[in-house]
Every structure is written in C-alpha cells, then in structure tokens.
PDB file of N, CA and C in Angstrom:
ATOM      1  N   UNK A   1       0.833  -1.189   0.000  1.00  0.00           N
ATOM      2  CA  UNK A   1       0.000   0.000   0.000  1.00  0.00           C
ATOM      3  C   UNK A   1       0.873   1.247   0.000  1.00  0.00           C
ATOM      4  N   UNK A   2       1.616   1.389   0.631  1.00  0.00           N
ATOM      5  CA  UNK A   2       2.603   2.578   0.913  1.00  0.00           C
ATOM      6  C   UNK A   2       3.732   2.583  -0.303  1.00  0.00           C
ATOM      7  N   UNK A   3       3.856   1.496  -1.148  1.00  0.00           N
ATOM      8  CA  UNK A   3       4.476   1.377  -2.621  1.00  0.00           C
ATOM      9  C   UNK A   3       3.577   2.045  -3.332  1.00  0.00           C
ATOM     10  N   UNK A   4       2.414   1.794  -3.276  1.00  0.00           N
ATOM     11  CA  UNK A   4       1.428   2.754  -4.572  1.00  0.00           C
ATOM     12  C   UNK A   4       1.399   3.819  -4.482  1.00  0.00           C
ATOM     13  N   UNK A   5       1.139   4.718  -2.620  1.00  0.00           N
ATOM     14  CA  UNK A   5       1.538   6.227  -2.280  1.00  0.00           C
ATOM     15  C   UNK A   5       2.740   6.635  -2.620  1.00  0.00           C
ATOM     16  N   UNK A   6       3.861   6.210  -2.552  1.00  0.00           N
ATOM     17  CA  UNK A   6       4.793   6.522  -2.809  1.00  0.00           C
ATOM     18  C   UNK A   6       4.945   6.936  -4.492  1.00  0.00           C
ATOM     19  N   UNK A   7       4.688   5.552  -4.849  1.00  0.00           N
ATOM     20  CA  UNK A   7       4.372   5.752  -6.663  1.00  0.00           C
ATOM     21  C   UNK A   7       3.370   7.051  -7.149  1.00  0.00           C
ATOM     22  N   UNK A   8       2.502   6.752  -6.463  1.00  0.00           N
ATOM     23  CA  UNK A   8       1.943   8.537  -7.242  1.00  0.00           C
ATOM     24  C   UNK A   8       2.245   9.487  -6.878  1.00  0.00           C
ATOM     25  N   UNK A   9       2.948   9.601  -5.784  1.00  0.00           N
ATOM     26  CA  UNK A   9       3.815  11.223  -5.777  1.00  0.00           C
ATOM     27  C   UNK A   9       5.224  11.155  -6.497  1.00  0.00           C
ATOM     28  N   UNK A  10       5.470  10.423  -7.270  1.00  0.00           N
ATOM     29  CA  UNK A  10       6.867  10.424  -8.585  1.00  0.00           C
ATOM     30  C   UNK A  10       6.607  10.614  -9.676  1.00  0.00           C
ATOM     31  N   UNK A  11       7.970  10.906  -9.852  1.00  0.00           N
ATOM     32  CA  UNK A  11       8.131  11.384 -11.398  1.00  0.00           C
ATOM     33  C   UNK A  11       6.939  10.952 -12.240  1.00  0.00           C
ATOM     34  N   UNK A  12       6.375  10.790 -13.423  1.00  0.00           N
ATOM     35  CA  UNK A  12       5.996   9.992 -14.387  1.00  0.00           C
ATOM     36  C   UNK A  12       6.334   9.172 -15.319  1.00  0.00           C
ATOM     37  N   UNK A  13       7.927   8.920 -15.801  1.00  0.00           N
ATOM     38  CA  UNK A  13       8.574   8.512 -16.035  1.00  0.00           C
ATOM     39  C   UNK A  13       8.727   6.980 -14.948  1.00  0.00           C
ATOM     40  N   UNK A  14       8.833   7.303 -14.150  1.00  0.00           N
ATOM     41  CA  UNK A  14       9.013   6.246 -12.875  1.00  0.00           C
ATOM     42  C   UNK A  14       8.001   5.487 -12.572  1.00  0.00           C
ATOM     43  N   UNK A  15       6.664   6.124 -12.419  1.00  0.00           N
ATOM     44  CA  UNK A  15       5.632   5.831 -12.413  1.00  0.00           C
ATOM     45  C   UNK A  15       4.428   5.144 -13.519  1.00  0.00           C
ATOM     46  N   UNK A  16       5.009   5.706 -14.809  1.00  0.00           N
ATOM     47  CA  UNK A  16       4.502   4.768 -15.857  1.00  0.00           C
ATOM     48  C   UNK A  16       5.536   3.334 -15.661  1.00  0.00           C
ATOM     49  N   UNK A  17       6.547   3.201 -15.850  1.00  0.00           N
ATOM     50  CA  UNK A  17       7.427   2.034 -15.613  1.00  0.00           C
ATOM     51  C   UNK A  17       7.596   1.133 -14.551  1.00  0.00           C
ATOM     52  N   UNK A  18       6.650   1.601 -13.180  1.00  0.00           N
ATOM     53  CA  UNK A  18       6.495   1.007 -12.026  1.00  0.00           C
ATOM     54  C   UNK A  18       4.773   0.319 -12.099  1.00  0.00           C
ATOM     55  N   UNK A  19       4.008   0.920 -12.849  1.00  0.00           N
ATOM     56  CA  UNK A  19       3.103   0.473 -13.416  1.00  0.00           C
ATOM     57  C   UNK A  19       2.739  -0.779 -14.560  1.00  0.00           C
ATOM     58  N   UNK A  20       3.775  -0.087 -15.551  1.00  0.00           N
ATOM     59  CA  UNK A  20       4.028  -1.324 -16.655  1.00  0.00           C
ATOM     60  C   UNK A  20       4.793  -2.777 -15.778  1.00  0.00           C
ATOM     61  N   UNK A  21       5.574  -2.414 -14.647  1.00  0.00           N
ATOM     62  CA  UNK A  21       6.052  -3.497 -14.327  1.00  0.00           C
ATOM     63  C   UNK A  21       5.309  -4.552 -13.503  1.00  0.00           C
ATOM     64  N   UNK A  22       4.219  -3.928 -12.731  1.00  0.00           N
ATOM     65  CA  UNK A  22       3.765  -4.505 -11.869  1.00  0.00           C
ATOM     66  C   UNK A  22       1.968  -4.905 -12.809  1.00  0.00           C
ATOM     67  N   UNK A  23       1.521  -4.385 -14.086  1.00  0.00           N
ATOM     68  CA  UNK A  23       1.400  -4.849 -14.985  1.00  0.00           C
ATOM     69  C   UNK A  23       1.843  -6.171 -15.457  1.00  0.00           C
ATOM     70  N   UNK A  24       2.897  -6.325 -15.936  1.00  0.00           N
ATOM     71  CA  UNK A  24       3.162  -7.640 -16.330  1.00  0.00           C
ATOM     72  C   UNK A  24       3.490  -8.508 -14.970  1.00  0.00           C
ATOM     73  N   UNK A  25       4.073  -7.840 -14.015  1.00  0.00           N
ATOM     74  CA  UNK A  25       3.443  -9.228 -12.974  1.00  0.00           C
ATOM     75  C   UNK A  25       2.531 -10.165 -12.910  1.00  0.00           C
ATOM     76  N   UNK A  26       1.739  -8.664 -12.925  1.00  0.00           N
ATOM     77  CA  UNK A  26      -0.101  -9.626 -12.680  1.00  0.00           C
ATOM     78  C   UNK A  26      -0.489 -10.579 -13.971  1.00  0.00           C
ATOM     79  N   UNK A  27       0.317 -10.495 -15.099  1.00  0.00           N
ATOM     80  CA  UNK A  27      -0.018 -10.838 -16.430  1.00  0.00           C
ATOM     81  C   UNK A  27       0.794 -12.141 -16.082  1.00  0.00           C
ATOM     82  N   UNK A  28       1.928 -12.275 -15.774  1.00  0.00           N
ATOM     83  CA  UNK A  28       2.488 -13.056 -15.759  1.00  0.00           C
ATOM     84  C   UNK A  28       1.892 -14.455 -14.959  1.00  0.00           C
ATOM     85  N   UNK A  29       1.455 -13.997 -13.474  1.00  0.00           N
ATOM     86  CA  UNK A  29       0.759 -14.574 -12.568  1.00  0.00           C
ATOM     87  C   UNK A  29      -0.922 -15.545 -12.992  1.00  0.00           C
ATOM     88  N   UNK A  30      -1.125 -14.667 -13.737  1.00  0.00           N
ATOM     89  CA  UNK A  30      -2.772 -15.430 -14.586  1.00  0.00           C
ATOM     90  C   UNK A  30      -2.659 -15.869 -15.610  1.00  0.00           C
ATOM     91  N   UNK A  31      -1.393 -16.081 -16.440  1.00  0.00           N
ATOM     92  CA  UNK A  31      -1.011 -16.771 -17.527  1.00  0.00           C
ATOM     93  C   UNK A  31      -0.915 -18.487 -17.010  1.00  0.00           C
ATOM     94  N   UNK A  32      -0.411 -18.244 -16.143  1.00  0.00           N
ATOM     95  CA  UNK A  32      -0.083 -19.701 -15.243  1.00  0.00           C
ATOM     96  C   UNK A  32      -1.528 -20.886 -15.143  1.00  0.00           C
ATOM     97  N   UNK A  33      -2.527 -20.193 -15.128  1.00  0.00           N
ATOM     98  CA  UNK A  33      -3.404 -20.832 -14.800  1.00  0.00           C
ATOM     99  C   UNK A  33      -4.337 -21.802 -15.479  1.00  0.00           C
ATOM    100  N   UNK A  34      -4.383 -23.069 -15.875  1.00  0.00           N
ATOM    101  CA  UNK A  34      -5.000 -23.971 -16.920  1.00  0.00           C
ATOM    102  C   UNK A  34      -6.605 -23.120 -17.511  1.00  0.00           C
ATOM    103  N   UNK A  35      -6.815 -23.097 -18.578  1.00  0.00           N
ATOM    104  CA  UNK A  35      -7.929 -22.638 -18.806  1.00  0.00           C
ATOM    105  C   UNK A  35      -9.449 -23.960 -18.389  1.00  0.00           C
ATOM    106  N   UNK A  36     -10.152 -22.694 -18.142  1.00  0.00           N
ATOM    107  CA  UNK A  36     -11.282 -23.723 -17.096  1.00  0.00           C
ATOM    108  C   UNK A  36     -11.795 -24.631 -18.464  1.00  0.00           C
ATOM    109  N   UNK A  37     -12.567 -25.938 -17.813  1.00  0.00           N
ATOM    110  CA  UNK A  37     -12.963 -26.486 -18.685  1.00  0.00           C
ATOM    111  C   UNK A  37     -11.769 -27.581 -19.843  1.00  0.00           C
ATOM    112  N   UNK A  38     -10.339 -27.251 -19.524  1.00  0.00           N
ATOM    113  CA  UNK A  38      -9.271 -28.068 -19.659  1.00  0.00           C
ATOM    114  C   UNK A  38      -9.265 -29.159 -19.058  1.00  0.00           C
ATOM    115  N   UNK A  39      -8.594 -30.438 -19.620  1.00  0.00           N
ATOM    116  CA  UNK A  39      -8.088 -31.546 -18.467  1.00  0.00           C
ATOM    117  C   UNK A  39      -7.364 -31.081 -17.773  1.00  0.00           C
ATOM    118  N   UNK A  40      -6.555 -30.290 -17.840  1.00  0.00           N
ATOM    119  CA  UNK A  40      -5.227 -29.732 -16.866  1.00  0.00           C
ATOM    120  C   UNK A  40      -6.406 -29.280 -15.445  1.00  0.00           C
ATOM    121  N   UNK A  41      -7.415 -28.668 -16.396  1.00  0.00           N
ATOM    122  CA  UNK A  41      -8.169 -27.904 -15.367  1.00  0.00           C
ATOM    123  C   UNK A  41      -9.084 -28.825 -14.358  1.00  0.00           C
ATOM    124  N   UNK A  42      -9.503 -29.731 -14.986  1.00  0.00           N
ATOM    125  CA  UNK A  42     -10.361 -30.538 -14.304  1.00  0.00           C
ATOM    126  C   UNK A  42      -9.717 -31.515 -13.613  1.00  0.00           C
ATOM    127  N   UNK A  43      -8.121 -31.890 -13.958  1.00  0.00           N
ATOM    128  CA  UNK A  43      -7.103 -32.830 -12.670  1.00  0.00           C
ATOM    129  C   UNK A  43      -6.930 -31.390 -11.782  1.00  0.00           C
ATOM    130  N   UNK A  44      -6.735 -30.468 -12.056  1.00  0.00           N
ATOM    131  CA  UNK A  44      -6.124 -29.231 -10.607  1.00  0.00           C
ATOM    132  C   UNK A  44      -7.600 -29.260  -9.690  1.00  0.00           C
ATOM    133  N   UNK A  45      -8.846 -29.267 -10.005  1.00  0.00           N
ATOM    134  CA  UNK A  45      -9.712 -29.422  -9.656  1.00  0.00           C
ATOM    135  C   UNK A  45     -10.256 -30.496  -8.780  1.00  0.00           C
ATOM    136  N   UNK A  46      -9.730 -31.581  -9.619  1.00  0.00           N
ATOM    137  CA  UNK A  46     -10.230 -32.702  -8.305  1.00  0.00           C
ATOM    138  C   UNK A  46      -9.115 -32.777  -7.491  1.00  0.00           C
ATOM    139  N   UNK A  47      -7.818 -32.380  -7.699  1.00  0.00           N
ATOM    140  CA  UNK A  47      -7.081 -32.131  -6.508  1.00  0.00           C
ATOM    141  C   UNK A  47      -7.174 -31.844  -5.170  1.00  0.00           C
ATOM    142  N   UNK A  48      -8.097 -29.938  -5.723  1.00  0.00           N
ATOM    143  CA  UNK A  48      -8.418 -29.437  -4.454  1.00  0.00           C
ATOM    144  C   UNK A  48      -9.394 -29.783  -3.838  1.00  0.00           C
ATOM    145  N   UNK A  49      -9.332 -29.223  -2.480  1.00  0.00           N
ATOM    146  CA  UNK A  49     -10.683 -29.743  -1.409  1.00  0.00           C
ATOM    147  C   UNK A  49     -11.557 -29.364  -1.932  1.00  0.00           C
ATOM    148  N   UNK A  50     -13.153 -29.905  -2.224  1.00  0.00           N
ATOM    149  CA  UNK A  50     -14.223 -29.648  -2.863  1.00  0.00           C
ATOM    150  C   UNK A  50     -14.510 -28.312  -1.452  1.00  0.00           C
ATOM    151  N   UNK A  51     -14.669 -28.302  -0.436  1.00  0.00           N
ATOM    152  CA  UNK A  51     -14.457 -26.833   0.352  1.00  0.00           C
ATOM    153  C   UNK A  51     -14.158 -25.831   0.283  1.00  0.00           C
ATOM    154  N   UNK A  52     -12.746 -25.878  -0.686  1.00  0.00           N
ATOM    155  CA  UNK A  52     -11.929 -24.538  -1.246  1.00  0.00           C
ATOM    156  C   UNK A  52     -12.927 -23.778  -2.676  1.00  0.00           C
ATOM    157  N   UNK A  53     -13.910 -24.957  -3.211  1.00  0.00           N
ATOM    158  CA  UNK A  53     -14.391 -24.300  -4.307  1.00  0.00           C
ATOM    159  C   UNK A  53     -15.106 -23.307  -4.230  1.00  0.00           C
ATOM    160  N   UNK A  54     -15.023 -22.634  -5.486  1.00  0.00           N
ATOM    161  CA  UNK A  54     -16.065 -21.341  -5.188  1.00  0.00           C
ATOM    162  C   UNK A  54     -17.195 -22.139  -5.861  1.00  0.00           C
ATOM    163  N   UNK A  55     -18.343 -21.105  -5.699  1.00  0.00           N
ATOM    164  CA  UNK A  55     -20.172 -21.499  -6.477  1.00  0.00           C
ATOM    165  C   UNK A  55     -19.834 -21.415  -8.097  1.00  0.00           C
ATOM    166  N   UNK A  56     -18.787 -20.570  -8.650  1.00  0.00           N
ATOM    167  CA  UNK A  56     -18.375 -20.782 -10.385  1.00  0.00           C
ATOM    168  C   UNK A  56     -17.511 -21.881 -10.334  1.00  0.00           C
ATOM    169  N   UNK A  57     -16.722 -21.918  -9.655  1.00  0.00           N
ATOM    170  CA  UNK A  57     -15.600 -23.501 -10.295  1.00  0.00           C
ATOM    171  C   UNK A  57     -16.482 -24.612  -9.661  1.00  0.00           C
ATOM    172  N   UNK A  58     -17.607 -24.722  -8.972  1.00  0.00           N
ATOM    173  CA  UNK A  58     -18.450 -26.235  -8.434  1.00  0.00           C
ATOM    174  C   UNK A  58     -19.417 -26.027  -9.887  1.00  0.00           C
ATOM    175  N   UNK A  59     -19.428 -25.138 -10.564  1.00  0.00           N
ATOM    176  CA  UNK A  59     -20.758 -25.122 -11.868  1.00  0.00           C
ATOM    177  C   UNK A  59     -19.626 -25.175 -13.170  1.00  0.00           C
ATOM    178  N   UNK A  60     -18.598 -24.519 -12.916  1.00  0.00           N
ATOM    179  CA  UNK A  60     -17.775 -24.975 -14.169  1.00  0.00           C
ATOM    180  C   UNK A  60     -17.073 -26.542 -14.159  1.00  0.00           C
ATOM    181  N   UNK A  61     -16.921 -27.037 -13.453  1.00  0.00           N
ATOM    182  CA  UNK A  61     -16.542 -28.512 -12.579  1.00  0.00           C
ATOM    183  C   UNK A  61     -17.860 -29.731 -13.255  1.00  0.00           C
ATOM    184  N   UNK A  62     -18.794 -29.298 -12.869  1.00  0.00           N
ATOM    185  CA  UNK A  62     -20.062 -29.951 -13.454  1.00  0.00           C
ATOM    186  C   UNK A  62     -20.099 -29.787 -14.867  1.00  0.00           C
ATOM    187  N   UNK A  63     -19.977 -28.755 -15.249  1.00  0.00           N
ATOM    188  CA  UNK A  63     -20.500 -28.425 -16.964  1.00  0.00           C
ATOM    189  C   UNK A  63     -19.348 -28.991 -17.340  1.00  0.00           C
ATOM    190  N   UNK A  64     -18.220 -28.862 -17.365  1.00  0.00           N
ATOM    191  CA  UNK A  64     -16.931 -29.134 -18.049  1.00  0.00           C
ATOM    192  C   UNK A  64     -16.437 -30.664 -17.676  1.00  0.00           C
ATOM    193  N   UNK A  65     -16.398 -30.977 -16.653  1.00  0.00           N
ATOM    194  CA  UNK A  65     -15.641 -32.249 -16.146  1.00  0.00           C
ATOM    195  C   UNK A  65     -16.393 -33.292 -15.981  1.00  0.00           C
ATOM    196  N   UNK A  66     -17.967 -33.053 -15.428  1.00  0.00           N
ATOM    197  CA  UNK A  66     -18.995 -33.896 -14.921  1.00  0.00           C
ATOM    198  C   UNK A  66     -19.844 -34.316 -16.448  1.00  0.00           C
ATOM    199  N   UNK A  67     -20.440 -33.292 -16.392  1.00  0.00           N
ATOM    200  CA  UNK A  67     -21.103 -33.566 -17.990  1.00  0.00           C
ATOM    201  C   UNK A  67     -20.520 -33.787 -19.028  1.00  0.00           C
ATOM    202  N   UNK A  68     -19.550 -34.090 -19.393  1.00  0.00           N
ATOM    203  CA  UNK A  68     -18.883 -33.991 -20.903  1.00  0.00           C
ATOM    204  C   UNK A  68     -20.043 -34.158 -21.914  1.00  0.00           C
TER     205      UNK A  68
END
C-alpha cells in the first residue's frame, strides 16, 4: 500500500514504468493458470478440497468435467 503512495507522488517517467512493471506481474501470474474447462483444469480441480471451491468452479466442474 505505501508502494502505490509513494508511486503517485513520482516522477511519471518512474511511475509509468512502475506500473508497466507490476502490470506484467499480474499478467504473468494469470497466464499460469490452466484454462477452465481443460483436463489440466479438471485434474487441478479434483485435486483441491471440494471446500476450497467457489459457487463458479463447483458449476464450471459440473458443466466441463462432470457432464462432458
């Protein structure tokens, strides 16, 4: 939090490039993730605790993995 205050009282130069970087973080981070409705997706799935699921991955789980 005190990285982002800091970031908007700088330069713009600094601040577009502290942006773009933490940009492709987040890009980087959700690239990782099997697309739903994949086998990749539906073995990471029965992995986890049916507890951890949310109400979209227990309905994408059914439509995609259950029903084929």
């Amino acid at each position: 939090m005190m990285f982002l205050l800091k970031l908007m009282t700088t330069k713009p130069k600094v601040k577009l490039g502290a942006m773009a970087l933490a940009l492709a973080f987040t890009a980087g981070l959700t690239a990782c993730a099997p697309e739903v409705g994949s086998d990749a997706w539906c073995k990471q799935m029965k992995e986890k605790p049916s507890g951890d699921w949310t109400a979209n991955e227990a309905a994408d789980y059914a439509k995609h993995c259950v029903f084929k």
